[in-house]
C-alpha atoms as a PDB file:
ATOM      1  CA  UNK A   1      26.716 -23.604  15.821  1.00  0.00           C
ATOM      2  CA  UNK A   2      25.809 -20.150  16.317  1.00  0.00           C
ATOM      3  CA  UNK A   3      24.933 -18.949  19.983  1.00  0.00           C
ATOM      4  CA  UNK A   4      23.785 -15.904  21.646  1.00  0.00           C
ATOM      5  CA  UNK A   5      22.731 -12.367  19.700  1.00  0.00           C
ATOM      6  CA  UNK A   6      24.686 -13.978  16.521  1.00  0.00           C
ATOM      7  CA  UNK A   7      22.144 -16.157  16.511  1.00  0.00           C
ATOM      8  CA  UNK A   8      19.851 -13.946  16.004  1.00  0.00           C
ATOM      9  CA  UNK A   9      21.685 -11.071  14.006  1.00  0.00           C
ATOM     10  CA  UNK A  10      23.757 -13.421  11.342  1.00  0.00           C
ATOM     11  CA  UNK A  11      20.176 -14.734  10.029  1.00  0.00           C
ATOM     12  CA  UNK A  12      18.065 -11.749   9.659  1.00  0.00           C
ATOM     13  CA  UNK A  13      21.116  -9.687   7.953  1.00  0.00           C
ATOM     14  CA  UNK A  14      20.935 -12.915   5.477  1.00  0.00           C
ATOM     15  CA  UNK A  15      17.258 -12.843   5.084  1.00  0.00           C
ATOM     16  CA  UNK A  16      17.034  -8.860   5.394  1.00  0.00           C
ATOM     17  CA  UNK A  17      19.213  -9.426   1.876  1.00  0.00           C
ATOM     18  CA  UNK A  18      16.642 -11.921   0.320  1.00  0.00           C
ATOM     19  CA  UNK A  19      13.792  -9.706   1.268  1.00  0.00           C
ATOM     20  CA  UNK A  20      15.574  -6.274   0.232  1.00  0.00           C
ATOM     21  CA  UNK A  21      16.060  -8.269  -3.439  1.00  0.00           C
ATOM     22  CA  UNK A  22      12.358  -8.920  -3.638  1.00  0.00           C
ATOM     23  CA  UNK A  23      11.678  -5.251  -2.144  1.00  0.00           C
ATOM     24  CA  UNK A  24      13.552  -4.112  -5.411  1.00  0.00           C
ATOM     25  CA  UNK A  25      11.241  -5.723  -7.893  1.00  0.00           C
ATOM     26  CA  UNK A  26       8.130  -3.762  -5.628  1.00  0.00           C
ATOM     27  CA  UNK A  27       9.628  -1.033  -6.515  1.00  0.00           C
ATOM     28  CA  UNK A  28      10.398  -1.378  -9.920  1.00  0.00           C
ATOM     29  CA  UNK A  29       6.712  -2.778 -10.331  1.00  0.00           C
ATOM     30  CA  UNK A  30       4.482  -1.998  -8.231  1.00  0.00           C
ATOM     31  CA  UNK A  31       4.661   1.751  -9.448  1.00  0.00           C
ATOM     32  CA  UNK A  32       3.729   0.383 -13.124  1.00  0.00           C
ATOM     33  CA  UNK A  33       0.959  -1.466 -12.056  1.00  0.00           C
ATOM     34  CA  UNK A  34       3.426  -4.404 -12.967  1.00  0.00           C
ATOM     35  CA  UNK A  35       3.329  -8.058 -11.775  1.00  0.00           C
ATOM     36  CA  UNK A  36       5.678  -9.059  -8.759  1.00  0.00           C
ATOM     37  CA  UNK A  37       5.495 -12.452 -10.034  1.00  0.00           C
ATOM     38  CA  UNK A  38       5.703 -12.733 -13.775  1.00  0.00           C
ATOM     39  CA  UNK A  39       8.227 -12.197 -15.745  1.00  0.00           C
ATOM     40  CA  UNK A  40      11.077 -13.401 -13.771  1.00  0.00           C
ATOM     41  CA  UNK A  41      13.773 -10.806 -13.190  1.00  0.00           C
ATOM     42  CA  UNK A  42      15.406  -9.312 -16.260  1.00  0.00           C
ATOM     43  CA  UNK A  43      17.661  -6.521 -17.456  1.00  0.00           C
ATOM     44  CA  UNK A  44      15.631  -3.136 -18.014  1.00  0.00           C
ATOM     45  CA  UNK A  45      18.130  -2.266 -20.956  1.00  0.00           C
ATOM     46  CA  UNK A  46      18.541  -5.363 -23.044  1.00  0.00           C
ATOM     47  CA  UNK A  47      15.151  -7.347 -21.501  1.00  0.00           C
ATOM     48  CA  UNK A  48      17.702 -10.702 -21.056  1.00  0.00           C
ATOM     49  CA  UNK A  49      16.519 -12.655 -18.204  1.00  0.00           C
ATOM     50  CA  UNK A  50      19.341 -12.756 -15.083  1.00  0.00           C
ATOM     51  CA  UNK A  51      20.422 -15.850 -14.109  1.00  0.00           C
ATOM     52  CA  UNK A  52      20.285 -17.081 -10.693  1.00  0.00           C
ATOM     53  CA  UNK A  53      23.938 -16.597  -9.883  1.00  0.00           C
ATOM     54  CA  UNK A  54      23.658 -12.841 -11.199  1.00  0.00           C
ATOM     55  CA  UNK A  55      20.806 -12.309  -9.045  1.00  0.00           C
ATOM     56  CA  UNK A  56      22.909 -13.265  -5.860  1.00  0.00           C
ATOM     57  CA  UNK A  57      21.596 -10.313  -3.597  1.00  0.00           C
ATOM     58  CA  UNK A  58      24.464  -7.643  -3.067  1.00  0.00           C
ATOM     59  CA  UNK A  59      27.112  -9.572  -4.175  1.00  0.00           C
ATOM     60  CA  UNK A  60      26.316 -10.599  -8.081  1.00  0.00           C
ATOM     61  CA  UNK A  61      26.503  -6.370  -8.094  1.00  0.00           C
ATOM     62  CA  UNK A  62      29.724  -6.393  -7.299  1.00  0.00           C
ATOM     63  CA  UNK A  63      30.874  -9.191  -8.985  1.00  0.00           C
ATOM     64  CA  UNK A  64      29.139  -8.033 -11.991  1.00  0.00           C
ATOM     65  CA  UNK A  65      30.956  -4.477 -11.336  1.00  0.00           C
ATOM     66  CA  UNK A  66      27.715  -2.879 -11.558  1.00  0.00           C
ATOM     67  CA  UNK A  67      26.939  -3.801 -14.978  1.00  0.00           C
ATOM     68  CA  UNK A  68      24.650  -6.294 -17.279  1.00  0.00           C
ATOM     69  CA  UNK A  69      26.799  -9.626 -17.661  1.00  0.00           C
ATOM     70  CA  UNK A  70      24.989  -9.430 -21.637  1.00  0.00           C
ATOM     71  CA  UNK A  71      24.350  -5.863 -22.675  1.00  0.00           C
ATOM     72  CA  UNK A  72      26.872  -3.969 -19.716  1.00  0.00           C
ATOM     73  CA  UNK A  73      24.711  -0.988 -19.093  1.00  0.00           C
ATOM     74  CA  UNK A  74      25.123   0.207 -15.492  1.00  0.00           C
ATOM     75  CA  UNK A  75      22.920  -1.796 -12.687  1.00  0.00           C
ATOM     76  CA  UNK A  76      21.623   1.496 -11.030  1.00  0.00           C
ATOM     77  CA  UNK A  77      23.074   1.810  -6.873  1.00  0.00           C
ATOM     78  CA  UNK A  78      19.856   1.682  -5.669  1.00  0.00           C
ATOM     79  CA  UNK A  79      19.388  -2.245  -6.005  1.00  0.00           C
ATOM     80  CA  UNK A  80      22.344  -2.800  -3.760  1.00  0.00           C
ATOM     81  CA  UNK A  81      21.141  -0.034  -1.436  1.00  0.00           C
ATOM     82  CA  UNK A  82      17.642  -1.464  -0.653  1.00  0.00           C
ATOM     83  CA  UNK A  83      19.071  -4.801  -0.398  1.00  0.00           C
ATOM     84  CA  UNK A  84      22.021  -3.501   2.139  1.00  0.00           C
ATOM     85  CA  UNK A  85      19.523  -1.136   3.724  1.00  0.00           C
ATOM     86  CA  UNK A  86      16.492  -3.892   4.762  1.00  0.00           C
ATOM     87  CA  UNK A  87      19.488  -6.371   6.041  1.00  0.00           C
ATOM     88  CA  UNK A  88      20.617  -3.938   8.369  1.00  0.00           C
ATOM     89  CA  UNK A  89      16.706  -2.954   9.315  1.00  0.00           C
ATOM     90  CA  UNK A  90      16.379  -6.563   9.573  1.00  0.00           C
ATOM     91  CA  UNK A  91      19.279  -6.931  12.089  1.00  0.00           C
ATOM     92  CA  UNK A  92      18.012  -4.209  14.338  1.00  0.00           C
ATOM     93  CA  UNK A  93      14.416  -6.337  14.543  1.00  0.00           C
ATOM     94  CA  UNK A  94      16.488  -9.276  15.652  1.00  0.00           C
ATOM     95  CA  UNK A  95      18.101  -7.060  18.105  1.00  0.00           C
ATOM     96  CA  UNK A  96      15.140  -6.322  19.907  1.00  0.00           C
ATOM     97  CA  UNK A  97      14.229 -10.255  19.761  1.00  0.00           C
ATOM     98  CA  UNK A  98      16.989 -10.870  22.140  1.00  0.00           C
ATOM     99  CA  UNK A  99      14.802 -10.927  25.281  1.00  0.00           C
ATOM    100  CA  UNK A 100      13.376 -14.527  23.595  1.00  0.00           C
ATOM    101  CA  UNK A 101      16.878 -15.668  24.702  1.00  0.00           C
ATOM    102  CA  UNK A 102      15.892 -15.636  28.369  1.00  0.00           C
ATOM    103  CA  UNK A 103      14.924 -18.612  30.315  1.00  0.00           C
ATOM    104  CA  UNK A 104      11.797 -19.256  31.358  1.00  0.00           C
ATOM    105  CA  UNK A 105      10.317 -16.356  29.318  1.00  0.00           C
ATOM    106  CA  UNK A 106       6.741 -16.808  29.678  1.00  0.00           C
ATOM    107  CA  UNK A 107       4.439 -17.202  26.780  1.00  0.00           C
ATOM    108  CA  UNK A 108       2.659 -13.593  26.889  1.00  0.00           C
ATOM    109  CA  UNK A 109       5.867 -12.034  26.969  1.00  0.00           C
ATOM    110  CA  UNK A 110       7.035 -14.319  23.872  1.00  0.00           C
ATOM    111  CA  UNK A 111       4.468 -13.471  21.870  1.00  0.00           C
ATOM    112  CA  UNK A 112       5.043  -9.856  23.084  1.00  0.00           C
ATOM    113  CA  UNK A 113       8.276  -9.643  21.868  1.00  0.00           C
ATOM    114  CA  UNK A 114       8.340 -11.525  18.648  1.00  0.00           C
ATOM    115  CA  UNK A 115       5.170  -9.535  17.599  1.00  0.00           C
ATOM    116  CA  UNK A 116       7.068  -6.311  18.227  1.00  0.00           C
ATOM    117  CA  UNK A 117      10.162  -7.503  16.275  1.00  0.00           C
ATOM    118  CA  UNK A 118       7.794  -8.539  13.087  1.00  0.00           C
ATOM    119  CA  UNK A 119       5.760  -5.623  13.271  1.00  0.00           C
ATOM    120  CA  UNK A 120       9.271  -2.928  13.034  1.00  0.00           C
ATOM    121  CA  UNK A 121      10.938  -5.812  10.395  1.00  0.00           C
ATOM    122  CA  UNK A 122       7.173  -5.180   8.684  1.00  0.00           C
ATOM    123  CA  UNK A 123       7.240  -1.408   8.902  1.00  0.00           C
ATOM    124  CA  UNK A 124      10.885  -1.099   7.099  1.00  0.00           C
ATOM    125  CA  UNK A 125      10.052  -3.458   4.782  1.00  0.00           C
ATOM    126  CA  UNK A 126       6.706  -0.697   3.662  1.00  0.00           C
ATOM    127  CA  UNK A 127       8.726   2.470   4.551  1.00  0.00           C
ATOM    128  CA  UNK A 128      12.048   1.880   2.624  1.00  0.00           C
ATOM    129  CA  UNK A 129      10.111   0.393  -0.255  1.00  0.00           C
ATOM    130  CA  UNK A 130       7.805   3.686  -0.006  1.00  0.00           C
ATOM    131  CA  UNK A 131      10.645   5.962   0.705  1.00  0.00           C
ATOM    132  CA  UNK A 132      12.276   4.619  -3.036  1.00  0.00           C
ATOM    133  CA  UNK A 133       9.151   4.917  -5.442  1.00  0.00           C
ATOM    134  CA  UNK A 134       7.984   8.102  -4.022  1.00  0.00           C
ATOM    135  CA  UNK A 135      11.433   9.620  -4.726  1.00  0.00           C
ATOM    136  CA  UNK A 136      11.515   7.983  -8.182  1.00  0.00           C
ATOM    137  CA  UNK A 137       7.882   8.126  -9.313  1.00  0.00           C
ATOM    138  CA  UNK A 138       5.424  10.027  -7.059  1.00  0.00           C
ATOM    139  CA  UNK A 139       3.361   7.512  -6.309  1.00  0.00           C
ATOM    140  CA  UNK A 140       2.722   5.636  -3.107  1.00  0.00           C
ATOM    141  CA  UNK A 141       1.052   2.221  -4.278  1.00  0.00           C
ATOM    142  CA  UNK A 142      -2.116   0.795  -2.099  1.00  0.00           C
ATOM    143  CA  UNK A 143      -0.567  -2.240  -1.960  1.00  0.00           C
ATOM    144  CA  UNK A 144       1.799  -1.174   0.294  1.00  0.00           C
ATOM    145  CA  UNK A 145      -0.324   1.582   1.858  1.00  0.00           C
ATOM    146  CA  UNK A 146      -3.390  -0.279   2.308  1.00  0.00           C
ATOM    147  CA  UNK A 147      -2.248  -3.361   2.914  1.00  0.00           C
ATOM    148  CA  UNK A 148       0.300  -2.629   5.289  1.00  0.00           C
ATOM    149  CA  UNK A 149      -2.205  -0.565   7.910  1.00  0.00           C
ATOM    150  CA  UNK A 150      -4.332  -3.549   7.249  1.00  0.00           C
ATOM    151  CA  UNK A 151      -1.434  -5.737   8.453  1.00  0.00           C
ATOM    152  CA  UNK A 152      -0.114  -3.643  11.138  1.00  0.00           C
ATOM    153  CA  UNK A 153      -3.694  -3.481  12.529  1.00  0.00           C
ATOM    154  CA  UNK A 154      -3.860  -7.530  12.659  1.00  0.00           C
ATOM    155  CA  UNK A 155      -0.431  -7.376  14.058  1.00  0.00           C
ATOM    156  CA  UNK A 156      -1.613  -5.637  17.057  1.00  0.00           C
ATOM    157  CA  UNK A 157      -4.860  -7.536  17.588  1.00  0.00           C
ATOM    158  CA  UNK A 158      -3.020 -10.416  17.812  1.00  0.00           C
ATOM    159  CA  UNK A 159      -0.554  -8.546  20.362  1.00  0.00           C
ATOM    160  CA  UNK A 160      -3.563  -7.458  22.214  1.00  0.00           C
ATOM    161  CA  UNK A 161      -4.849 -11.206  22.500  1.00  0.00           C
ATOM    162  CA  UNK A 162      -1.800 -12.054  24.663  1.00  0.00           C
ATOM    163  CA  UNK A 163      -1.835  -9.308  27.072  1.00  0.00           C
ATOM    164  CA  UNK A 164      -0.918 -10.310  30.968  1.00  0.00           C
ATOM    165  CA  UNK A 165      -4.392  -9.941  32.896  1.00  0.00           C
ATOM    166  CA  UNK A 166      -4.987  -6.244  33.429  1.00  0.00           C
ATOM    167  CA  UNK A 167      -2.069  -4.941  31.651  1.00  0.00           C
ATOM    168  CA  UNK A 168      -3.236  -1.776  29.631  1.00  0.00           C
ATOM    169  CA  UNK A 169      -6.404  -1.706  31.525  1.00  0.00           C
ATOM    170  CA  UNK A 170      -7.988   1.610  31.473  1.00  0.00           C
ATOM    171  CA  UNK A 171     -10.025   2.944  34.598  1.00  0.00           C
ATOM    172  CA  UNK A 172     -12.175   5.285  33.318  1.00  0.00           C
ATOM    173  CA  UNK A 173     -14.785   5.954  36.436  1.00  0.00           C
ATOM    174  CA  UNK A 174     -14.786   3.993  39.342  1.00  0.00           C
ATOM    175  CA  UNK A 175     -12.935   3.135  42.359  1.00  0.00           C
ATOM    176  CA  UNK A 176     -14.091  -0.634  42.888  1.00  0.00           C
ATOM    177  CA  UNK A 177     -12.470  -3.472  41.279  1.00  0.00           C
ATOM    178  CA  UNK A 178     -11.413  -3.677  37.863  1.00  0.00           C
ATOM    179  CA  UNK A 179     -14.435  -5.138  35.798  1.00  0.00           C
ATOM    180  CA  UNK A 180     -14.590  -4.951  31.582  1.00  0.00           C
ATOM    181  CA  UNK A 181     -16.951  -2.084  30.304  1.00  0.00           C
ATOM    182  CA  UNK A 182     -19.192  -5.142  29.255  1.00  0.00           C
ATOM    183  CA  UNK A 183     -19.245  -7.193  31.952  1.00  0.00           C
ATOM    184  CA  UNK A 184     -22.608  -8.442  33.403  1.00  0.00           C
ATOM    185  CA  UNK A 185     -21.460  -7.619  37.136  1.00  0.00           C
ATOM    186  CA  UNK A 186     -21.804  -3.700  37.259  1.00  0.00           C
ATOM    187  CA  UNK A 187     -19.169  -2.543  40.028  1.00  0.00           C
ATOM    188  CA  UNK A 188     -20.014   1.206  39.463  1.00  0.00           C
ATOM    189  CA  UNK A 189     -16.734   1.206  37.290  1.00  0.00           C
ATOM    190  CA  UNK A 190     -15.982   2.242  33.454  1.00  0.00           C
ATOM    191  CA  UNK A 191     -13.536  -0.103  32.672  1.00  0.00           C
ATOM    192  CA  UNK A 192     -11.595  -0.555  29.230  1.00  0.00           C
ATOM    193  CA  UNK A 193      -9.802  -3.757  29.267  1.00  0.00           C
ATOM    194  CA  UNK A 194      -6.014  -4.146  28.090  1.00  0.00           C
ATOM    195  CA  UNK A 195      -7.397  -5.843  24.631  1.00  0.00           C
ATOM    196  CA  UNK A 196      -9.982  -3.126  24.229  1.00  0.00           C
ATOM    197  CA  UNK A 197      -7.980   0.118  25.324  1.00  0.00           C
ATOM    198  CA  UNK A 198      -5.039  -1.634  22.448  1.00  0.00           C
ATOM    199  CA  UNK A 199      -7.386  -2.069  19.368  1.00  0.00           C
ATOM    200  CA  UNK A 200      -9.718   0.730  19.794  1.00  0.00           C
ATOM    201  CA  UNK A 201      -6.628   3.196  20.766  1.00  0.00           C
ATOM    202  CA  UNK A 202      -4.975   1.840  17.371  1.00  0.00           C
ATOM    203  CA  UNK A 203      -8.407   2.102  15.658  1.00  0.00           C
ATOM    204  CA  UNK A 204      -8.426   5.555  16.630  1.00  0.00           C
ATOM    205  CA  UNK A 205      -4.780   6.710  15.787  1.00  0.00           C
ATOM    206  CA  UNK A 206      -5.387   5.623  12.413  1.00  0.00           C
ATOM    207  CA  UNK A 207      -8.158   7.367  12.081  1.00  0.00           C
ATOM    208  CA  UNK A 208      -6.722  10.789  13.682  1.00  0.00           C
ATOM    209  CA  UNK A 209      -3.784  10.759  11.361  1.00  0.00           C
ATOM    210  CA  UNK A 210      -5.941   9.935   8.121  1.00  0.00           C
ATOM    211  CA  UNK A 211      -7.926  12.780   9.382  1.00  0.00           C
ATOM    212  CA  UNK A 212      -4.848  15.249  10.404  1.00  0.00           C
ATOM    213  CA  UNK A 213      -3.551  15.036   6.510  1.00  0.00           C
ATOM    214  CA  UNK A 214      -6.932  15.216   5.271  1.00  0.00           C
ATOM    215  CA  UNK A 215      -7.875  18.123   6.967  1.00  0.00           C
ATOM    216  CA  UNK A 216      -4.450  19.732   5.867  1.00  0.00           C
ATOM    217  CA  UNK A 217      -5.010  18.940   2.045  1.00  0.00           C
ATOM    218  CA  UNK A 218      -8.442  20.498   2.102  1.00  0.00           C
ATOM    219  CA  UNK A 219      -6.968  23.329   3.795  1.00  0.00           C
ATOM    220  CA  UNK A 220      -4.450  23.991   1.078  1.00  0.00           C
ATOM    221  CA  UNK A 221      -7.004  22.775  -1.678  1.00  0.00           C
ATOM    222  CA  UNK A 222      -9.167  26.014   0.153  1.00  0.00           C
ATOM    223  CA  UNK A 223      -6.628  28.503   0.353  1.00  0.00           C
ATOM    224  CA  UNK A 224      -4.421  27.707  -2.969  1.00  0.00           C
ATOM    225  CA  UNK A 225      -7.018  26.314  -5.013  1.00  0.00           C
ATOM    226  CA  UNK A 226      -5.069  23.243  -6.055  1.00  0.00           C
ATOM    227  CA  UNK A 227      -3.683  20.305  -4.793  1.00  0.00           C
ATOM    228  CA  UNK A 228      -0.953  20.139  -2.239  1.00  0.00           C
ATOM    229  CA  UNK A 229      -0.978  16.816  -0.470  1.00  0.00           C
ATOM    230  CA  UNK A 230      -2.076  13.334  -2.345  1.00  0.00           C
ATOM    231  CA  UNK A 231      -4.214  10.854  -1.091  1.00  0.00           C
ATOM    232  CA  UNK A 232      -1.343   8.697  -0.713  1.00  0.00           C
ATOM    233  CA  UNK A 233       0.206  10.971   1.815  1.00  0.00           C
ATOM    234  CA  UNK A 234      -2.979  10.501   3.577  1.00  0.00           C
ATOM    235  CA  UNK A 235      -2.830   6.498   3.274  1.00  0.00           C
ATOM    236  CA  UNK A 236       1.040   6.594   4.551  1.00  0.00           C
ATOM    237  CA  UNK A 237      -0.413   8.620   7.331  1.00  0.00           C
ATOM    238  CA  UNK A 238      -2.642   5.516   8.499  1.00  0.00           C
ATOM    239  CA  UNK A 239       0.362   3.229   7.607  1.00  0.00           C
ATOM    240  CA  UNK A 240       2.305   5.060  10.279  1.00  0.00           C
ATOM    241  CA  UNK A 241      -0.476   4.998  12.663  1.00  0.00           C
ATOM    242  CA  UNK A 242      -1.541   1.301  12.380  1.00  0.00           C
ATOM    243  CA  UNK A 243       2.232   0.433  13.076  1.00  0.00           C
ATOM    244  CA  UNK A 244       3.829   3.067  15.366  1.00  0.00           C
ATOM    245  CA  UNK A 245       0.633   4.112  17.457  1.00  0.00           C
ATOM    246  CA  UNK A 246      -0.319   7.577  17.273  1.00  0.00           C
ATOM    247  CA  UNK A 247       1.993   9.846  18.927  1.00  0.00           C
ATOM    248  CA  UNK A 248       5.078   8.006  17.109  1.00  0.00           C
ATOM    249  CA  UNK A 249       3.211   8.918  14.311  1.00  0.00           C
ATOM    250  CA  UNK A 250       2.778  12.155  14.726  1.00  0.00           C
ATOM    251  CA  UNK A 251       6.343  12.319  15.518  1.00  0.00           C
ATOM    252  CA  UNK A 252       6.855  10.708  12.246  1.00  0.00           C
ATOM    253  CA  UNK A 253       4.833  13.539  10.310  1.00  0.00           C
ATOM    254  CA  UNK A 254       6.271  16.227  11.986  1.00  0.00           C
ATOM    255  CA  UNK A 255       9.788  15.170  11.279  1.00  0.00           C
ATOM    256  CA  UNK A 256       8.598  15.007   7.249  1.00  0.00           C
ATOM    257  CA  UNK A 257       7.240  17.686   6.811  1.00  0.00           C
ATOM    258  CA  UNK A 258      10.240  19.410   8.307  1.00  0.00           C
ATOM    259  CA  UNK A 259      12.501  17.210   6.270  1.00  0.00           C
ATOM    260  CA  UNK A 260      10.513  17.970   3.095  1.00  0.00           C
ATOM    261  CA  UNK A 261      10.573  21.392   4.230  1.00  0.00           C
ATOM    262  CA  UNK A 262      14.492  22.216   4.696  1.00  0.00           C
ATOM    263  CA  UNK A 263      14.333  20.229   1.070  1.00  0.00           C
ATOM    264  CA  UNK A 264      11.919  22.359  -0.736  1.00  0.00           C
ATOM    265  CA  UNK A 265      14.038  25.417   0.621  1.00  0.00           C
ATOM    266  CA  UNK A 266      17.304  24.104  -0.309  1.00  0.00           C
ATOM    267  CA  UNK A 267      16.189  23.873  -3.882  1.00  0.00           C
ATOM    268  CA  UNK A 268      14.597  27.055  -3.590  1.00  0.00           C
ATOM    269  CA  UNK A 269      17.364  29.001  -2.486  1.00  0.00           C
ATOM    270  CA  UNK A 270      19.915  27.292  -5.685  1.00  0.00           C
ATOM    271  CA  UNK A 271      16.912  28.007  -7.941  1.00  0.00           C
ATOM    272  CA  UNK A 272      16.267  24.562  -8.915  1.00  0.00           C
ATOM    273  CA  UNK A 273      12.777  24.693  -7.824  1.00  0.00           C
ATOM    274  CA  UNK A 274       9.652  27.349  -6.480  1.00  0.00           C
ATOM    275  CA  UNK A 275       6.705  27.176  -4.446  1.00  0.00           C
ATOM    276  CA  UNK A 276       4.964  24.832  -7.217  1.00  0.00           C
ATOM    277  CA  UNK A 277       7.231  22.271  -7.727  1.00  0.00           C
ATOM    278  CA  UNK A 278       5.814  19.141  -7.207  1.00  0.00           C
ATOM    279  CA  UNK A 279       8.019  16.755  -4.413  1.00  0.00           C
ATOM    280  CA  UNK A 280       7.923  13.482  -2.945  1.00  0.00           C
ATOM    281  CA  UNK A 281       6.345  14.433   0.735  1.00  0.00           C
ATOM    282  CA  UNK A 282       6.007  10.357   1.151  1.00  0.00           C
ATOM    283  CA  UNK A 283       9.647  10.132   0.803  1.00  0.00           C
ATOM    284  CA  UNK A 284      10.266  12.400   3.903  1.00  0.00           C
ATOM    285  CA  UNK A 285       7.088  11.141   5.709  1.00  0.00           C
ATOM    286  CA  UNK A 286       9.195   7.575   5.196  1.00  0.00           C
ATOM    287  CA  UNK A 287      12.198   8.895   6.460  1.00  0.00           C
ATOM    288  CA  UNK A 288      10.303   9.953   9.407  1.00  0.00           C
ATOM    289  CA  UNK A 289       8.912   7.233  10.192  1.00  0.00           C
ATOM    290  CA  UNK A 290      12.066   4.705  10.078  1.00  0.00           C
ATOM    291  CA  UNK A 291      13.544   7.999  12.528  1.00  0.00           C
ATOM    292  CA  UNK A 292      10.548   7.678  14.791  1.00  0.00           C
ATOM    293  CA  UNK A 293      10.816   4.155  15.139  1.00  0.00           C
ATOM    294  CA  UNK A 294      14.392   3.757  16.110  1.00  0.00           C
ATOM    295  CA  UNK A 295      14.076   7.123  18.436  1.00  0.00           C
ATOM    296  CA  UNK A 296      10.544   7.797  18.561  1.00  0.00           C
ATOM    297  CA  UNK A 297      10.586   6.669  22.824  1.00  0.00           C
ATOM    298  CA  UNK A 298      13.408   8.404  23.597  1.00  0.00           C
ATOM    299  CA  UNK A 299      12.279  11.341  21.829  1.00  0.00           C
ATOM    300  CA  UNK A 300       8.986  11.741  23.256  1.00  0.00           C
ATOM    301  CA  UNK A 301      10.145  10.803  26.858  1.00  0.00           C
ATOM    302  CA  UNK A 302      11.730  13.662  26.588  1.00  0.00           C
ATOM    303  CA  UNK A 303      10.000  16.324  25.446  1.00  0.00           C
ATOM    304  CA  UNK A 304       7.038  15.037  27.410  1.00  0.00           C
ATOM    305  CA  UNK A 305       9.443  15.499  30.739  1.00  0.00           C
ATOM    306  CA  UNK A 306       9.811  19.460  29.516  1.00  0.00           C
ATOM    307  CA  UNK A 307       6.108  20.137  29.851  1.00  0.00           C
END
């Protein structure tokens, strides 16, 4: 019987592989405007369904040597990749799950934690899958987008709900008691409680950051007189927001567009591309928000200590 943090890690890498196998047919469908659900999984060369003990996640590819059991066209890297790269995400959000391993952990603090660890397993999930079909198609599907601000949003309202009394709150005039900005019992105190300061801050931050890339594309559109971000830049924007908060998002954008950036130049300068060429921003914006995530604290603790 498994004890301790192997308790914890040995699982998630095993379902981190499950999940990464159904990440891959998101990306191979999602794109397409493609069902996730129907047909089952099949070879893109020779259309031959795969049988369950070829679609073993990570190691049917290796077994198979990287090729079609029927028709033995290469299985391209990136399904092992995803799979490999979501187990180890996976691990990392049962890393930070270890607190739940304390005694007498009270029930706030439980449903602190385990929120925290779903919300960055949910956020790798989104920004690997992202990170893949922006590279390979240019597109950033809604239903990862959308649906995973939406998500990320509810994740934190629910976080929010089991707040310790007064944690978060937020004085904002007043030197009496703490009372709620609606209470019935007026103190001479603007008050935003822990619950309130959480959702509308989040509320907010997604709204900032849909607004920061908005207001940059319109710039462009203004000055170049054609496109140079996509709505779906915008959307992964919000994504960020909803799940990091805002200044890990911002930290997130920054590090994109300077990943994009160093990118765009390195083509540039071998002459494989100029100042038009159309590249996957959401694929750095990804990148910069799995970076952000893992370092974002650290990061920010210390460049706030320079100022």
């Amino acid at each position: 019987m498994l004890t301790g943090p192997l308790a914890f890690e040995l699982p998630a890498f095993l379902l981190g592989l499950l999940f990464g196998s159904f990440l891959n047919v998101c990306i191979s469908r999602l794109p397409a405007h493609r069902s996730i659900l129907k047909p089952r999984s099949h070879c893109l060369y020779c259309l031959h369904p795969i049988a369950w003990y070829d679609n073993i996640p990570l190691l049917s590819w290796l077994l198979l040597r990287a090729r079609c059991r029927h028709c033995q066209q290469p299985i391209p890297w990136r399904y092992p990749a995803v799979e490999l790269s979501f187990a180890i995400w996976l691990t990392f959000a049962a890393r930070t799950a270890f607190p739940l391993l304390a005694p007498g952990i009270s029930t706030n603090a439980f449903a602190t934690i385990t929120i925290n660890a779903l919300t960055f397993a949910l956020l790798g999930f989104l920004l690997i899958g992202l990170l893949v079909m922006d590279w390979q198609t240019h597109t950033l599907p809604d239903t990862f987008t959308l649906t995973g601000t939406l998500l990320g949003f509810l994740l934190l309202c629910v976080r929010a709900a089991y707040l310790a009394p007064h944690q978060y709150d937020l004085l904002l005039h007043g030197h009496n008691p703490l009372t709620s900005v609606g209470g019935a019992v007026d103190n001479g105190n603007v008050v935003l409680t822990g619950s309130e300061h959480l959702v509308l801050g989040r509320l907010l931050a997604i709204a900032a950051m849909a607004g920061l890339l908005l207001f940059v594309r319109f710039a462009y559109q203004t000055l170049r007189h054609r496109d140079g971000l996509g709505l779906g830049d915008v959307k992964l924007a919000a994504l960020l927001a909803a799940l990091l908060g805002f200044w890990p998002a911002v930290l997130a954008v920054f590090l994109g567009f300077l990943l994009g950036s160093l990118y765009a130049l390195t083509l540039i300068a071998r002459r494989q591309a100029t100042s038009t060429t159309h590249l996957p921003l959401g694929t750095f914006l990804a990148i910069g928000g799995l970076l952000a995530a893992l370092l974002g604290t650290p990061l920010i603790a210390w460049y706030t200590s320079l100022l």
